[in-house]
C-alpha atoms as a PDB file:
ATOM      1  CA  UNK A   1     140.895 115.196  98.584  1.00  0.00           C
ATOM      2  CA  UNK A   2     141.262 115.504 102.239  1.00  0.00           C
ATOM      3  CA  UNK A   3     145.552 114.522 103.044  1.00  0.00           C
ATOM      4  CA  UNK A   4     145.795 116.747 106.396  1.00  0.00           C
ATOM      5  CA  UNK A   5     143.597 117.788 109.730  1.00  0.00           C
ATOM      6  CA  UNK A   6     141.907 121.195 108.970  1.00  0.00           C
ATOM      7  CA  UNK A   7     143.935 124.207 110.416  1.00  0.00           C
ATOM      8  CA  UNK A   8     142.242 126.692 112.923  1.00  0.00           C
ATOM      9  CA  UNK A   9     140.159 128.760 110.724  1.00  0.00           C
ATOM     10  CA  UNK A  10     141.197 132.286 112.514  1.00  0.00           C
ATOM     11  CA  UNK A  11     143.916 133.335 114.775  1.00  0.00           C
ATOM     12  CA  UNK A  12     143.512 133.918 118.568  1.00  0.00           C
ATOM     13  CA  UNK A  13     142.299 137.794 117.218  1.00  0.00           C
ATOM     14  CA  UNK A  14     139.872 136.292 115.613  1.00  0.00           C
ATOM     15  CA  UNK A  15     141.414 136.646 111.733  1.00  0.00           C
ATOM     16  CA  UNK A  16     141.502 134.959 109.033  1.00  0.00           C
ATOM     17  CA  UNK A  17     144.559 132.549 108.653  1.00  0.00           C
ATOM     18  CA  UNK A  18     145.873 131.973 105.562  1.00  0.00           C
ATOM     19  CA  UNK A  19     147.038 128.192 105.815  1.00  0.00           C
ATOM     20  CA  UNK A  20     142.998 127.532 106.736  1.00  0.00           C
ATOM     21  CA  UNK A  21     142.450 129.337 102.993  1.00  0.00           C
ATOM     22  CA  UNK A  22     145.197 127.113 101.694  1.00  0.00           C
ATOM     23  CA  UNK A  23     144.201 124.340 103.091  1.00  0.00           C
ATOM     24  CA  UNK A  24     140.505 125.268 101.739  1.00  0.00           C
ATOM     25  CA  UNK A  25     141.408 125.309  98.384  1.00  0.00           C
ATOM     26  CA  UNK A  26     143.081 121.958  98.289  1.00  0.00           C
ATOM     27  CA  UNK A  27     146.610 123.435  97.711  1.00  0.00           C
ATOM     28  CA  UNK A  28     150.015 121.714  99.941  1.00  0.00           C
ATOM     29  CA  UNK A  29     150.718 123.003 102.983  1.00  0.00           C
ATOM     30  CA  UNK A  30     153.104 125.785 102.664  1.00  0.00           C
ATOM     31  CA  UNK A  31     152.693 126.289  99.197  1.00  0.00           C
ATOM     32  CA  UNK A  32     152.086 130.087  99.827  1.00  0.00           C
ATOM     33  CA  UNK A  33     151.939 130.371 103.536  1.00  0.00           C
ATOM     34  CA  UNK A  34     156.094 128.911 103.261  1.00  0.00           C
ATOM     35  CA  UNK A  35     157.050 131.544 100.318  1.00  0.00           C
ATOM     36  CA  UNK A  36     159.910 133.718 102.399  1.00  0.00           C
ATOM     37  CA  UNK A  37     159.026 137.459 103.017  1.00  0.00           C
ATOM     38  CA  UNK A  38     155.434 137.141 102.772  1.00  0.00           C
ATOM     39  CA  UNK A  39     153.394 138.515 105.181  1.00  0.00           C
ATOM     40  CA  UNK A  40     149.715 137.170 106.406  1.00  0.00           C
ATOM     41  CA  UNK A  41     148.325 139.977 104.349  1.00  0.00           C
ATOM     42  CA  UNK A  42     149.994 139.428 100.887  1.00  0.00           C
ATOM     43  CA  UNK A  43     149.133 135.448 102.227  1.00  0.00           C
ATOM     44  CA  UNK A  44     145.777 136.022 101.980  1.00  0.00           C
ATOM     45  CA  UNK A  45     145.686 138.288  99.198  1.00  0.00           C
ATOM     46  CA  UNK A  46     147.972 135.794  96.908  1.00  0.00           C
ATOM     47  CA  UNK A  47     145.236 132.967  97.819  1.00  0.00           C
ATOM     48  CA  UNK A  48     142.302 134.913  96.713  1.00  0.00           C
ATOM     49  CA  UNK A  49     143.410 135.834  93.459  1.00  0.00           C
ATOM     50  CA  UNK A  50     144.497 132.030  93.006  1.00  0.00           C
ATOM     51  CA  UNK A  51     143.241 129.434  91.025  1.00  0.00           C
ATOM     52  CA  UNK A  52     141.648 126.306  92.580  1.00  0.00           C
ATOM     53  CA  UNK A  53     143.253 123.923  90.861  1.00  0.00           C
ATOM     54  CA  UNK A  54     140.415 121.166  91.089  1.00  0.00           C
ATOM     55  CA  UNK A  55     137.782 123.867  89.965  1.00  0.00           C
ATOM     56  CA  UNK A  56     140.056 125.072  87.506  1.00  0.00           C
ATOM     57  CA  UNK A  57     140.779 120.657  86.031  1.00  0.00           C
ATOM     58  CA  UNK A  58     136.701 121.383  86.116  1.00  0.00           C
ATOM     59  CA  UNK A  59     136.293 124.469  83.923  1.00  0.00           C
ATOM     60  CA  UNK A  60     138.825 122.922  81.474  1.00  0.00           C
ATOM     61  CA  UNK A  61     136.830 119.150  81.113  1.00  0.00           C
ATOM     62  CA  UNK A  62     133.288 121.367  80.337  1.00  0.00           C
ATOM     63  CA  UNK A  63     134.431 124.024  78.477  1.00  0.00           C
ATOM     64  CA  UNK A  64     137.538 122.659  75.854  1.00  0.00           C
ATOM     65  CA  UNK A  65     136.440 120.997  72.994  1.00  0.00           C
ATOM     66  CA  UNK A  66     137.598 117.565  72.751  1.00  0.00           C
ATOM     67  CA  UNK A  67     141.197 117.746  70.593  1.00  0.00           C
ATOM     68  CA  UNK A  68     140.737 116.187  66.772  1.00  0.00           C
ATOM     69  CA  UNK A  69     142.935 113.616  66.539  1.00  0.00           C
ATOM     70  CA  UNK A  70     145.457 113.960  64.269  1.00  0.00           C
ATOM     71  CA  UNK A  71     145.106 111.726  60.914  1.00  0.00           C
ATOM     72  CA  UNK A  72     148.831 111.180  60.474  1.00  0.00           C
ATOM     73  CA  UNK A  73     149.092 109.716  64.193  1.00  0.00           C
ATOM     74  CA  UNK A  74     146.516 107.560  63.445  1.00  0.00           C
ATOM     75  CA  UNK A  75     148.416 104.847  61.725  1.00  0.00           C
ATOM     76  CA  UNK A  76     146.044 104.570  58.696  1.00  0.00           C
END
């Protein structure tokens, strides 16, 4: 879901920018592009060995079987 305007995909040099990645993969603004101490390379470099979390809520509804439910919880 869309909840802010799209950042500038690159920089006036023409780079990357990490908040556009952020932004791209759904994630709060700031989430890494606010962590202290980080540079735009270790930015960009924490982003693309991220998880998307909505891909990731994806994977999980295909590939986990559905959890047997538990006969003692059941009530019967």
């Amino acid at each position: 879901m869309l909840t802010r305007p799209v950042p500038e995909p690159t920089d006036a040099a023409g780079r990357l920018r990490a908040d556009f990645v952020e932004w791209m993969q759904g994630l709060d603004g700031g989430w890494v592009t606010a962590t202290p101490g980080l540079g735009r390379p270790a930015q960009l470099t924490a982003l693309g060995n991220g998880v998307v979390p909505q891909q990731a809520a994806s994977a999980l509804q295909l590939l986990a079987p559905p959890f047997p439910r538990c006969p003692r919880c059941a009530g019967g």
